[in-house]
C-alpha atoms as a PDB file:
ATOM      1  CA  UNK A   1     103.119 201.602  76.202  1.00  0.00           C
ATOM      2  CA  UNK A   2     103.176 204.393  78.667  1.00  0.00           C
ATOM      3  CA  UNK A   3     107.025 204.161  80.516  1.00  0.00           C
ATOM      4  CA  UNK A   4     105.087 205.241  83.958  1.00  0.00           C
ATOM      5  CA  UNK A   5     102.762 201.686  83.175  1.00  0.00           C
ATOM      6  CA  UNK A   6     106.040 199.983  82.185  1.00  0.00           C
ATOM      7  CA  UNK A   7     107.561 200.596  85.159  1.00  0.00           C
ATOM      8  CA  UNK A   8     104.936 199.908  87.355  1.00  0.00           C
ATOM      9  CA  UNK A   9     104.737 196.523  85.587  1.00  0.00           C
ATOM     10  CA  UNK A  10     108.300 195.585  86.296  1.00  0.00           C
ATOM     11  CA  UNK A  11     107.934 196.805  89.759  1.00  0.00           C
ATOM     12  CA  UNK A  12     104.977 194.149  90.125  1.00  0.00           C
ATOM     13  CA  UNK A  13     107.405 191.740  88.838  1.00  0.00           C
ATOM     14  CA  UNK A  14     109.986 192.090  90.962  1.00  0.00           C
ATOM     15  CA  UNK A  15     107.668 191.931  94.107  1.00  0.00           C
ATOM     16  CA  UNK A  16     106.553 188.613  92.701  1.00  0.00           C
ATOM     17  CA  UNK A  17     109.989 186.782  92.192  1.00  0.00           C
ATOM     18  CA  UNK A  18     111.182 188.498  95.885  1.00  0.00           C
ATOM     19  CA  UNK A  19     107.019 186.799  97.036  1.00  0.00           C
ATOM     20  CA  UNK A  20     108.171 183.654  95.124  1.00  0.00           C
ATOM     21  CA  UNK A  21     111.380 183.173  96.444  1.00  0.00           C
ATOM     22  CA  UNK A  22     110.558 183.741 100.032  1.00  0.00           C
ATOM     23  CA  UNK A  23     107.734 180.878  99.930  1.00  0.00           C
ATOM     24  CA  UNK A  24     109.514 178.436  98.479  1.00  0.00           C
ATOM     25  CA  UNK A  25     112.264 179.339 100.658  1.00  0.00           C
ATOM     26  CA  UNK A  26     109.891 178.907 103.483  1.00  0.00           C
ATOM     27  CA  UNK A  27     108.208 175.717 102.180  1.00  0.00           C
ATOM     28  CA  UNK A  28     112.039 174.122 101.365  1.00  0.00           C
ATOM     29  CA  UNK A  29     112.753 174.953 105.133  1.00  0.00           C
ATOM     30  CA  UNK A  30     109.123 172.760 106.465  1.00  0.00           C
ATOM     31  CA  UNK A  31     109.924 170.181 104.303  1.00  0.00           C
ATOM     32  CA  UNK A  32     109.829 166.784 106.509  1.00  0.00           C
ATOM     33  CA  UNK A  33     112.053 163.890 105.595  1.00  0.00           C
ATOM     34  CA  UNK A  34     111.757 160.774 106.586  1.00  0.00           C
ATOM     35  CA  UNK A  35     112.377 159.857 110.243  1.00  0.00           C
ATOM     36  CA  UNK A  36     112.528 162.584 113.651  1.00  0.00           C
ATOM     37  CA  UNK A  37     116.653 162.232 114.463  1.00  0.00           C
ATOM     38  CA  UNK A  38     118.657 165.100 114.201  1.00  0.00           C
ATOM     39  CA  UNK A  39     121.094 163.443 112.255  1.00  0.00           C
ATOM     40  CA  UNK A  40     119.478 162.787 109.956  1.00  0.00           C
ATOM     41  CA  UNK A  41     118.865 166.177 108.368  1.00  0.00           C
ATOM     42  CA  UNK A  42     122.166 167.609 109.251  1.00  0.00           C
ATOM     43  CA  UNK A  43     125.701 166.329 110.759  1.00  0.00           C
ATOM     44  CA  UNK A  44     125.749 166.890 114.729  1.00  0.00           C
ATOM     45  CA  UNK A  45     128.346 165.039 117.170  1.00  0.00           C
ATOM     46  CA  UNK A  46     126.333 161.515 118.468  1.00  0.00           C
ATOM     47  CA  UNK A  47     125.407 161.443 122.115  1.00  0.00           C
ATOM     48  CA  UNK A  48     127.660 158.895 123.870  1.00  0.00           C
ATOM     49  CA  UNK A  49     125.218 157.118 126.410  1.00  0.00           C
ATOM     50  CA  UNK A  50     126.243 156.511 130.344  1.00  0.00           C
ATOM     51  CA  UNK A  51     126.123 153.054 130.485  1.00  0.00           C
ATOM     52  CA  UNK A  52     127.572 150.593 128.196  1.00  0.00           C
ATOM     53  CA  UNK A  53     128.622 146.486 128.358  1.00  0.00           C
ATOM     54  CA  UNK A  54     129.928 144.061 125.978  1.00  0.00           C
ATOM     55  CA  UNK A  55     129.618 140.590 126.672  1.00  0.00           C
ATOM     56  CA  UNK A  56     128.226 141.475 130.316  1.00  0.00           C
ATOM     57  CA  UNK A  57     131.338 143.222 131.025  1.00  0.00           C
ATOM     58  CA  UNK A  58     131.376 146.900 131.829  1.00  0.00           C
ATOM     59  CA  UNK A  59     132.926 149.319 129.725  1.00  0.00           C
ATOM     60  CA  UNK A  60     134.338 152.188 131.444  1.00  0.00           C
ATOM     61  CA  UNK A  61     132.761 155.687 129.554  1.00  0.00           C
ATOM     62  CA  UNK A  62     134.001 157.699 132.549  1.00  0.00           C
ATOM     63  CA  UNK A  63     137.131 157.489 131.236  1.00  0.00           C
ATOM     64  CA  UNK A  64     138.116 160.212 128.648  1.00  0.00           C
ATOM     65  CA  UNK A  65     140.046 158.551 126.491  1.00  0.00           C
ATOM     66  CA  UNK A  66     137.462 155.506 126.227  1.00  0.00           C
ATOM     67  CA  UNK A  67     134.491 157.699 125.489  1.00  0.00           C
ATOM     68  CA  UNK A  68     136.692 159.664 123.068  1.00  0.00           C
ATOM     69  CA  UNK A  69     137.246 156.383 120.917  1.00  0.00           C
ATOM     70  CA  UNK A  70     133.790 155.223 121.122  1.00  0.00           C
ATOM     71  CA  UNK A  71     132.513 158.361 119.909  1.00  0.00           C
ATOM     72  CA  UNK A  72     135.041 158.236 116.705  1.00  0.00           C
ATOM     73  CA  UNK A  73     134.071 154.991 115.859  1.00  0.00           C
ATOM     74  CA  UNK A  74     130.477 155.545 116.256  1.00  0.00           C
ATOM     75  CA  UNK A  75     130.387 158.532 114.151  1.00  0.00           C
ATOM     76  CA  UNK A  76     132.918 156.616 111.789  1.00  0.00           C
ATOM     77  CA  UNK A  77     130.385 153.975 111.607  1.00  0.00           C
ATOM     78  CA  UNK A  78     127.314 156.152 111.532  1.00  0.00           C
ATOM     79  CA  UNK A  79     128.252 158.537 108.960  1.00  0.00           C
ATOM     80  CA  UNK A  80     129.800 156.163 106.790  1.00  0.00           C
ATOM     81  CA  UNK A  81     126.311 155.672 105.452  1.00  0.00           C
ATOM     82  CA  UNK A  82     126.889 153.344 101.962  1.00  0.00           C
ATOM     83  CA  UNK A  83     128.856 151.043 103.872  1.00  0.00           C
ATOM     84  CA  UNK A  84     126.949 150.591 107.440  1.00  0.00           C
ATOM     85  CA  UNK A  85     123.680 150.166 105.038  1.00  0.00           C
ATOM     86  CA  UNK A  86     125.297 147.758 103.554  1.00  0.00           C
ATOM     87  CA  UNK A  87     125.864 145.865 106.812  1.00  0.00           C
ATOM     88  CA  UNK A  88     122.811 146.479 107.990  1.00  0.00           C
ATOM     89  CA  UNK A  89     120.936 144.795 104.996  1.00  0.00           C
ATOM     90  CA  UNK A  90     123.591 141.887 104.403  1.00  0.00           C
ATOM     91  CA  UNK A  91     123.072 140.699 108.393  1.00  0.00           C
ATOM     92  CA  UNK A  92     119.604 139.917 107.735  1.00  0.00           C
ATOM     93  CA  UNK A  93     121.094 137.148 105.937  1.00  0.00           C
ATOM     94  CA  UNK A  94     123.816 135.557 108.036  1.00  0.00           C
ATOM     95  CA  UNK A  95     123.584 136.730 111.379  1.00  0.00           C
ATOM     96  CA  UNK A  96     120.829 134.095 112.575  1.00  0.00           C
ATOM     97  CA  UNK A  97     122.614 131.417 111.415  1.00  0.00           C
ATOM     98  CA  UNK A  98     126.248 132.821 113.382  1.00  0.00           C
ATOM     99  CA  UNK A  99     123.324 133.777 116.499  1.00  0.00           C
ATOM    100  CA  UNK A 100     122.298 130.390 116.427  1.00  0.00           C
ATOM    101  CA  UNK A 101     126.198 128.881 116.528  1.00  0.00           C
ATOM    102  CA  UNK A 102     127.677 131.479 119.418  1.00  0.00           C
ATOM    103  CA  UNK A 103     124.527 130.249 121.605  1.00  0.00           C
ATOM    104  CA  UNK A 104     124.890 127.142 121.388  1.00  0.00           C
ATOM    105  CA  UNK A 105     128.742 127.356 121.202  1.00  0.00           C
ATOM    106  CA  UNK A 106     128.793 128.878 124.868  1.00  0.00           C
ATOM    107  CA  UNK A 107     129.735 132.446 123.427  1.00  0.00           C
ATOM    108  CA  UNK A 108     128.097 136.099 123.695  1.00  0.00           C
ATOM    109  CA  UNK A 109     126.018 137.047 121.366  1.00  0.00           C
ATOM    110  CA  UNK A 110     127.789 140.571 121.267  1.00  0.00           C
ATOM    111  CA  UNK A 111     130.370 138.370 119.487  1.00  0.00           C
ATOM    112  CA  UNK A 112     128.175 138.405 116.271  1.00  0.00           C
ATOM    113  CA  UNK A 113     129.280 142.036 115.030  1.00  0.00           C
ATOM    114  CA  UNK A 114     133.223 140.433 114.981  1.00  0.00           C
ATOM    115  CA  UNK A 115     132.707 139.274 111.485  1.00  0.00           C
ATOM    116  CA  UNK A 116     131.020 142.128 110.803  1.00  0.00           C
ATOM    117  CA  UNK A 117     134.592 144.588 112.040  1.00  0.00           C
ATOM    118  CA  UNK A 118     136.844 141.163 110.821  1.00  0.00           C
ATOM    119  CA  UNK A 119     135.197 141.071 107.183  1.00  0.00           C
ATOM    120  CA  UNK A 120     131.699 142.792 106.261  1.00  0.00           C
ATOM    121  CA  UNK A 121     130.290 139.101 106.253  1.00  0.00           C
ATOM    122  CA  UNK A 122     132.128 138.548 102.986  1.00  0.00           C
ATOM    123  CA  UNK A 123     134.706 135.965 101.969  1.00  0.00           C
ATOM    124  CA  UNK A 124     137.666 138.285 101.888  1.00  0.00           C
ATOM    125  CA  UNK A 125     141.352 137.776 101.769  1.00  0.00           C
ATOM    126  CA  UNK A 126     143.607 139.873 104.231  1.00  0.00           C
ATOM    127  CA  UNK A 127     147.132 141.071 102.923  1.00  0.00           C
ATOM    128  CA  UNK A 128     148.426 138.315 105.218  1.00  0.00           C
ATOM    129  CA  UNK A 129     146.653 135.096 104.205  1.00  0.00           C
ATOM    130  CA  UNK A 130     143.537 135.901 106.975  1.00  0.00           C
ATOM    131  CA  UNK A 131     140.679 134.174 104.849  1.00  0.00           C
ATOM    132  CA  UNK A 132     136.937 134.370 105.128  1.00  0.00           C
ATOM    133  CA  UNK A 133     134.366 136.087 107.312  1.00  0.00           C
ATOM    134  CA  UNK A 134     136.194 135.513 110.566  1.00  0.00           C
ATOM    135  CA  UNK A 135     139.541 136.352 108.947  1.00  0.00           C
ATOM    136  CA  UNK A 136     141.547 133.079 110.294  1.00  0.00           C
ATOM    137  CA  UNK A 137     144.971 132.114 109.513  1.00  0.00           C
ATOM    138  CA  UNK A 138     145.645 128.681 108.195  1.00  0.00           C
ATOM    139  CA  UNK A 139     147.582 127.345 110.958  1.00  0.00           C
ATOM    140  CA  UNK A 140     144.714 128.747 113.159  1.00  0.00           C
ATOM    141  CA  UNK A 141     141.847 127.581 110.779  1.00  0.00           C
ATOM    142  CA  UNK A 142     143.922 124.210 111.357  1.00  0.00           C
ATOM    143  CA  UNK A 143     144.418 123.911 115.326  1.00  0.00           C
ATOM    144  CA  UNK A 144     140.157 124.618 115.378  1.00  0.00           C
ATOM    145  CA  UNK A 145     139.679 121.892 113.299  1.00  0.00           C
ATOM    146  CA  UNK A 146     138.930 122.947 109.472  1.00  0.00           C
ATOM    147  CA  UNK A 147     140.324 121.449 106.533  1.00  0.00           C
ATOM    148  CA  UNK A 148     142.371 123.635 104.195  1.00  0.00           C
ATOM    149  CA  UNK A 149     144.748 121.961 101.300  1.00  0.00           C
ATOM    150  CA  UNK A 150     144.414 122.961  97.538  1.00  0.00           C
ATOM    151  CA  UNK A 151     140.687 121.399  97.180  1.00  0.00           C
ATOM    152  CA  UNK A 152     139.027 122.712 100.102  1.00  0.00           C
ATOM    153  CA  UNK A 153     139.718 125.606 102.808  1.00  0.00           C
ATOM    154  CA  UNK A 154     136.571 125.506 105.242  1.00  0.00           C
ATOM    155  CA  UNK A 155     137.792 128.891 106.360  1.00  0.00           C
ATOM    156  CA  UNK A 156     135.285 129.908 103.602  1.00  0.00           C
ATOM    157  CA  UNK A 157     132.670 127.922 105.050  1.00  0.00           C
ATOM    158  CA  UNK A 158     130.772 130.177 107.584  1.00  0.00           C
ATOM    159  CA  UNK A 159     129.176 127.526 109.592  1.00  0.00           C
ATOM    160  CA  UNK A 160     132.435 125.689 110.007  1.00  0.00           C
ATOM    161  CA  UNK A 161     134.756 129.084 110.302  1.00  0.00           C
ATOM    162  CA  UNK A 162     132.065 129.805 112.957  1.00  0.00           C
ATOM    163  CA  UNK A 163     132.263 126.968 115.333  1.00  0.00           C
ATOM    164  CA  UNK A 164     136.098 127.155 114.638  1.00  0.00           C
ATOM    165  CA  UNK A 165     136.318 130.951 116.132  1.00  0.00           C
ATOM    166  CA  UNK A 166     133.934 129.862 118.730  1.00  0.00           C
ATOM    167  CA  UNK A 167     136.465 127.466 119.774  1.00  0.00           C
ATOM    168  CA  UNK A 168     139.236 129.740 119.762  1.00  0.00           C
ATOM    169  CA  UNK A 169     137.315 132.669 121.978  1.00  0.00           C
ATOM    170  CA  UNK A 170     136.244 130.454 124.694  1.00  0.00           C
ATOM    171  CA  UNK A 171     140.132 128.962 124.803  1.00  0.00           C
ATOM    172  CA  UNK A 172     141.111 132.319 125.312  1.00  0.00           C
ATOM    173  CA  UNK A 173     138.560 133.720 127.341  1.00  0.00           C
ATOM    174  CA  UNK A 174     139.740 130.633 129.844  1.00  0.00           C
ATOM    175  CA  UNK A 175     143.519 132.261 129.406  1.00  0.00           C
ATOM    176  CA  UNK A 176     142.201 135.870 130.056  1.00  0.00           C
ATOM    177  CA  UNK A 177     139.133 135.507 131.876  1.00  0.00           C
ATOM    178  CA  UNK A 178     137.996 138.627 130.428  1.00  0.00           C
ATOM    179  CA  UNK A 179     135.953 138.920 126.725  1.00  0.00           C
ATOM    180  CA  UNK A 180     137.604 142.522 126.085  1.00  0.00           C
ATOM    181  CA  UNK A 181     140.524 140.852 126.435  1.00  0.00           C
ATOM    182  CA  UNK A 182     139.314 138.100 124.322  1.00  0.00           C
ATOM    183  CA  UNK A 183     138.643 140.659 121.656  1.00  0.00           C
ATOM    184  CA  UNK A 184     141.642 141.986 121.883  1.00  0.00           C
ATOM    185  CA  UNK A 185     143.803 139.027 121.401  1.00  0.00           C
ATOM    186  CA  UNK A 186     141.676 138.012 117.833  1.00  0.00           C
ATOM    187  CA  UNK A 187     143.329 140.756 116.620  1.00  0.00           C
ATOM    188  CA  UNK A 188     146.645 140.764 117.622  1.00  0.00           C
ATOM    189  CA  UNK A 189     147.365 137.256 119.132  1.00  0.00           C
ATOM    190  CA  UNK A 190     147.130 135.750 122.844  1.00  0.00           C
ATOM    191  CA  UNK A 191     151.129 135.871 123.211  1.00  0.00           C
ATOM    192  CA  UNK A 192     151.471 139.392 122.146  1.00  0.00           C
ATOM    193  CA  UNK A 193     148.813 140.519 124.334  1.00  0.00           C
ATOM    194  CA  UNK A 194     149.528 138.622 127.157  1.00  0.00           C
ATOM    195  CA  UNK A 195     153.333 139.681 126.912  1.00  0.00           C
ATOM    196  CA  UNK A 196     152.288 143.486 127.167  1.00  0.00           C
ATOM    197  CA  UNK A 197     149.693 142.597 130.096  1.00  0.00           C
ATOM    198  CA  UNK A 198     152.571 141.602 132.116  1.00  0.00           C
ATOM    199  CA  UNK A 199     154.795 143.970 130.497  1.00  0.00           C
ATOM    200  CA  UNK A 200     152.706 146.857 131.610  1.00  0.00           C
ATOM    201  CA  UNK A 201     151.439 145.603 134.543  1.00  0.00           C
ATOM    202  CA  UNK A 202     147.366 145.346 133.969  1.00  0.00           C
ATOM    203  CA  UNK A 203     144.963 143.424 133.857  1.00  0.00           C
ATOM    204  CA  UNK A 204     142.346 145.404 132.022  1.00  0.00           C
ATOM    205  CA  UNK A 205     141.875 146.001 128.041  1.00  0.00           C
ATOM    206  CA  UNK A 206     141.560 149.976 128.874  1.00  0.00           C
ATOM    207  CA  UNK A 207     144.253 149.793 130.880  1.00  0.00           C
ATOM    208  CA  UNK A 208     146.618 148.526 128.287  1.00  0.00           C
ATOM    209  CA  UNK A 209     148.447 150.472 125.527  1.00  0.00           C
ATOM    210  CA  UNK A 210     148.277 148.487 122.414  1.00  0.00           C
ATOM    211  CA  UNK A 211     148.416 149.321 118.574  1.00  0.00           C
ATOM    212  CA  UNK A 212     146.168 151.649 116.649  1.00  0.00           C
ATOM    213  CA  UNK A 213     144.639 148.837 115.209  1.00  0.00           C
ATOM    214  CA  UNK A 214     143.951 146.592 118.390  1.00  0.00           C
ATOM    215  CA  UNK A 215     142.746 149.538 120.370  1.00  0.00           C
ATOM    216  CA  UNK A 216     140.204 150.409 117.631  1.00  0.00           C
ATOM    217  CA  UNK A 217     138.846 146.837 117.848  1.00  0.00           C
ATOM    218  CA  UNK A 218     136.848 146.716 120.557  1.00  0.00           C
ATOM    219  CA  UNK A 219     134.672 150.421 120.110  1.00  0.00           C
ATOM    220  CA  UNK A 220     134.234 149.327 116.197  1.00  0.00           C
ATOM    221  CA  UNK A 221     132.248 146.118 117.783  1.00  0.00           C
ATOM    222  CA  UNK A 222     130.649 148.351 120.513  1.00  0.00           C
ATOM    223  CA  UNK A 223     129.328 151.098 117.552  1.00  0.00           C
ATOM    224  CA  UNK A 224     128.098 148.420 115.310  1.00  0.00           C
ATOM    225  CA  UNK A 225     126.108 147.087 118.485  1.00  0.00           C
ATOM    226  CA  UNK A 226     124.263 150.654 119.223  1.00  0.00           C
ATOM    227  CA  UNK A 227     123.766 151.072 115.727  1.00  0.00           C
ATOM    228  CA  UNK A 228     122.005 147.392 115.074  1.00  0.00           C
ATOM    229  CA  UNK A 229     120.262 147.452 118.180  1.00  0.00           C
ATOM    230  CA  UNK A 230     118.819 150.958 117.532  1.00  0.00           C
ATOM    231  CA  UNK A 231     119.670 151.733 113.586  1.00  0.00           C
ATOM    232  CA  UNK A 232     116.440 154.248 113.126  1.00  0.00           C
ATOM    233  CA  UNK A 233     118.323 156.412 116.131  1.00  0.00           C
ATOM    234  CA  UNK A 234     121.536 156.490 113.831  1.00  0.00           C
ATOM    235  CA  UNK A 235     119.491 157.368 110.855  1.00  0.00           C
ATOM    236  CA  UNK A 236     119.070 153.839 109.369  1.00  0.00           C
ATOM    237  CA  UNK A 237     115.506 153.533 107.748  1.00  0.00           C
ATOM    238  CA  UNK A 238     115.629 150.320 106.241  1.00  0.00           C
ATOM    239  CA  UNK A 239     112.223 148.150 105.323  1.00  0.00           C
ATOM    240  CA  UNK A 240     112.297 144.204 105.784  1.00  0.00           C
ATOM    241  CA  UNK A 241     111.864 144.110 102.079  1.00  0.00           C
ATOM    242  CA  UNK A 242     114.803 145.687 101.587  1.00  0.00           C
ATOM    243  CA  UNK A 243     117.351 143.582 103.691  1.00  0.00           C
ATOM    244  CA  UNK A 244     119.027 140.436 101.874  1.00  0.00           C
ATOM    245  CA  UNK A 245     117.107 137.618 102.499  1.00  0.00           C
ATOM    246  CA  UNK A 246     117.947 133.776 103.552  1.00  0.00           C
ATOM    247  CA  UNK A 247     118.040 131.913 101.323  1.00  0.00           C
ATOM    248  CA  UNK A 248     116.766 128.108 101.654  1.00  0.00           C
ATOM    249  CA  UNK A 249     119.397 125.389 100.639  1.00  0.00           C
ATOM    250  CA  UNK A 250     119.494 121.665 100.766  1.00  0.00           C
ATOM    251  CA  UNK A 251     122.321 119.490 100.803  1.00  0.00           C
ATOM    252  CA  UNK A 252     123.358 116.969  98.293  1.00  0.00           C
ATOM    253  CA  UNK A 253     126.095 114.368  99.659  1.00  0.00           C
ATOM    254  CA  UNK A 254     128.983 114.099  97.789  1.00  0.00           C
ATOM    255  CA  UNK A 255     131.586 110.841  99.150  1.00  0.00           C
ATOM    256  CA  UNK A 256     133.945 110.012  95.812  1.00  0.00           C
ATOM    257  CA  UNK A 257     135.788 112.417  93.644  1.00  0.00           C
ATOM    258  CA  UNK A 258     133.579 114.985  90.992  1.00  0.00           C
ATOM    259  CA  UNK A 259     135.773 115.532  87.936  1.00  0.00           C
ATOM    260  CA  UNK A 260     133.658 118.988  87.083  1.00  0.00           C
ATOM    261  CA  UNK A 261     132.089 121.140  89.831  1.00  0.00           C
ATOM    262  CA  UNK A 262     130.377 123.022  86.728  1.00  0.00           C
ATOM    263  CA  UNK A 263     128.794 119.879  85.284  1.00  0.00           C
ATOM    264  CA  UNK A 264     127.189 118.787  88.682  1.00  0.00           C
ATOM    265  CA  UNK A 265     125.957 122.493  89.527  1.00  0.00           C
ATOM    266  CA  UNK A 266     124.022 121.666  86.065  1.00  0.00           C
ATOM    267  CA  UNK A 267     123.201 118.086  87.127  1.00  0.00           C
ATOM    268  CA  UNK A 268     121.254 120.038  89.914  1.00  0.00           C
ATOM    269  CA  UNK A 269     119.856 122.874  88.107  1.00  0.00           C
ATOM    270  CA  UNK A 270     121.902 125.498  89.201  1.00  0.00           C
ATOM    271  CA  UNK A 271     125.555 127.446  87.502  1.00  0.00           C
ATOM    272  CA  UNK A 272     128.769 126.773  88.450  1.00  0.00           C
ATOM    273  CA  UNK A 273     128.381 130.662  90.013  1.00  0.00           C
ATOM    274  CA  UNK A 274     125.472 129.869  92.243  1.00  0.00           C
ATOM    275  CA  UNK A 275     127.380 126.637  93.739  1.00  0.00           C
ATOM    276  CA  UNK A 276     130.399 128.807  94.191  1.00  0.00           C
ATOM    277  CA  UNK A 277     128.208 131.486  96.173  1.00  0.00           C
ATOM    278  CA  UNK A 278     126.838 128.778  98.414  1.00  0.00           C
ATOM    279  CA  UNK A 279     129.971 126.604  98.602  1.00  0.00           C
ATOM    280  CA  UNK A 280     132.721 128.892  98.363  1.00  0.00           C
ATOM    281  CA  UNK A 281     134.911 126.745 100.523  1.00  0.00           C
ATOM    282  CA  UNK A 282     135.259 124.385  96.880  1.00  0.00           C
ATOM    283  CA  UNK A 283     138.451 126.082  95.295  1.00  0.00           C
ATOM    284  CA  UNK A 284     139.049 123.852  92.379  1.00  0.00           C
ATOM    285  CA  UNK A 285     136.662 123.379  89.461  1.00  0.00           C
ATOM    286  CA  UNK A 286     137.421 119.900  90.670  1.00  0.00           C
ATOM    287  CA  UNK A 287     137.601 117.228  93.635  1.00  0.00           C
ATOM    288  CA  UNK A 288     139.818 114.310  93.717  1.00  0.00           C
ATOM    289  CA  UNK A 289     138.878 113.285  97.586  1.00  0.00           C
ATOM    290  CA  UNK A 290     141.929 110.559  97.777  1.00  0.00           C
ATOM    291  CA  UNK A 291     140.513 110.104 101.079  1.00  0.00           C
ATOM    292  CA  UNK A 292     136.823 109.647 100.388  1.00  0.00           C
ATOM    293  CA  UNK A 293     135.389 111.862 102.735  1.00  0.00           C
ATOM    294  CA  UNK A 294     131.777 113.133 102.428  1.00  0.00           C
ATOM    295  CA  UNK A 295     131.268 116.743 101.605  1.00  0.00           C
ATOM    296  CA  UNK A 296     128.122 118.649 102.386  1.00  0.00           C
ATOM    297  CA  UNK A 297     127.104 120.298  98.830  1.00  0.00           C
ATOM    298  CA  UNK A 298     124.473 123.282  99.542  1.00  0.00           C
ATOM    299  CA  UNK A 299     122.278 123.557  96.916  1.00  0.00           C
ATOM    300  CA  UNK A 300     119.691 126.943  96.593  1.00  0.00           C
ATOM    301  CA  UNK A 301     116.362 126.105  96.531  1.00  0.00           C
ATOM    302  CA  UNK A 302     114.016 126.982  93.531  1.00  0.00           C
ATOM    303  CA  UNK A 303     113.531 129.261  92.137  1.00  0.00           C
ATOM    304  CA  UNK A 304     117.283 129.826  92.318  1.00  0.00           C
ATOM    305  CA  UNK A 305     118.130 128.181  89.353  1.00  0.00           C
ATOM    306  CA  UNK A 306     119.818 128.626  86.175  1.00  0.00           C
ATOM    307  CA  UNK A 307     118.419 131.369  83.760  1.00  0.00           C
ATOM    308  CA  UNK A 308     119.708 129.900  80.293  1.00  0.00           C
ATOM    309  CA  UNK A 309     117.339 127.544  79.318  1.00  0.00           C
ATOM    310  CA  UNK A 310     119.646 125.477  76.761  1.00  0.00           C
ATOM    311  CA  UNK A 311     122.094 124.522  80.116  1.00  0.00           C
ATOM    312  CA  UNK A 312     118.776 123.125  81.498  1.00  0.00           C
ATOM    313  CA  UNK A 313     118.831 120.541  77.891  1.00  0.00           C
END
């Protein structure tokens, strides 16, 4: 081949890769993902909006250092992406029920994203003996009522644990008159927080210096509300479908003692796994119930049921 023809050849080729490269450069660039916000595509700071109120109360953004802590926990929050999804999607199944409870308990439905900071809606265990979604102590879980011994801890139970916090907030909001304050003390106790309100002469939660911790409370709460209110704004592009969804129980009564939790979850067609799921306040594979009280057993509705046929026998 002539070397004049072979060069011209190569030349041709190189003006095609450079041709190639710059379109699908181009095209890359016009590429539309899902959704319009800016965050989405690439990391920008969040705008921090004007206005802003938990539980009806005003929260003061005009002050630096509170807009400075909302905007860490938002982007904290918003960023975070695995674990905010997973929030978003695991809400869909226990926030109506904990909606329905605050409302008729007497206490602001901003209150529902507490379990949310306190646990992730999940029966956790804090390094200091905090159980269950609201994270109570036992001598608190107690005073509000709930039974906890070796057999039973209703701290687990999220209808009861509910109605128990619900007691507790409105006993302190009636000590502090404010819900900030209210938030506040959940996490680091009435007396404490009292003692540094008249310690440092205040009477406001953004007034008062407090540990990293407590003062981190309240914006967590206050993120997960913009976020849930507006998730698509944040970046959060979840279907219906894909959100956990409730799932219908009924209730078998239970008044004398069960000498195997595992063979009555197969007396009612379910594992020993699946009654643990929907009655994790049970902690023994047993129940004496020296007292004879009647227990509330939730059992799943079909087709929840047990997959290995010969259990079913």
């Amino acid at each position: 081949m002539n070397r004049n023809v072979s060069y011209f050849l190569l030349l041709l080729l190189v003006i095609a890769l450079i041709l190639g490269s710059v379109m699908y450069q181009k095209q890359y660039r016009n590429m539309s993902l899902p959704g319009t916000n800016k965050q989405y595509y690439k990391i920008v700071p969040l705008t921090i909006p004007d206005t802003l109120s938990f539980a009806g109360e005003p929260v003061p953004l005009d002050i630096f250092y509170v807009r400075e802590a909302l905007d860490r926990e938002l982007s904290v929050n918003t960023y975070w992406h695995s674990s905010t999804l997973q929030l978003i999607k695991r809400a869909n199944r226990w926030l109506p029920m904990i909606d329905t409870i605050l409302t008729n308990q007497g206490v602001p439905l901003d209150f529902r994203y507490m379990p949310l900071v306190e646990s992730g809606l999940q029966n956790v265990v804090s390094p200091a003996g905090a159980k269950g979604f609201w994270q109570l102590l036992k001598s608190t879980g107690k005073e509000y009522g709930l039974e906890i011994n070796r057999e039973v801890d209703e701290r687990y139970d999220v209808e009861k644990s509910t109605r128990a916090a619900c007691r507790y907030l409105k006993k302190s909001y009636k000590k502090f008159g404010s819900w900030t304050l209210v938030v506040a003390s959940y996490n680091a106790g009435q007396k404490r927080i009292e003692r540094f309100l008249k310690q440092q002469k205040v009477s406001s939660f953004y007034d008062l210096l407090v540990a990293d911790e407590t003062s981190r409370y309240i914006y967590r709460m206050l993120a997960l509300k913009m976020i849930f209110e507006s998730p698509q704004h944040y970046g959060f592009y979840i279907e219906s479908s894909q959100k956990y969804p409730v799932i219908s129980t009924h209730t078998v009564k239970v008044t004398g003692a069960v000498k195997s939790w595992a063979d009555f979850s197969r007396a009612h067609g379910i594992s020993y796994k699946l009654l643990k799921y929907f009655n994790p306040w049970l902690r023994k594979t047993s129940l004496k119930n020296s007292h004879r009280k009647t227990y509330q057993i939730k059992i799943p509705d079909a087709p929840y049921n047990m997959t290995d046929a010969k259990l079913k026998e």
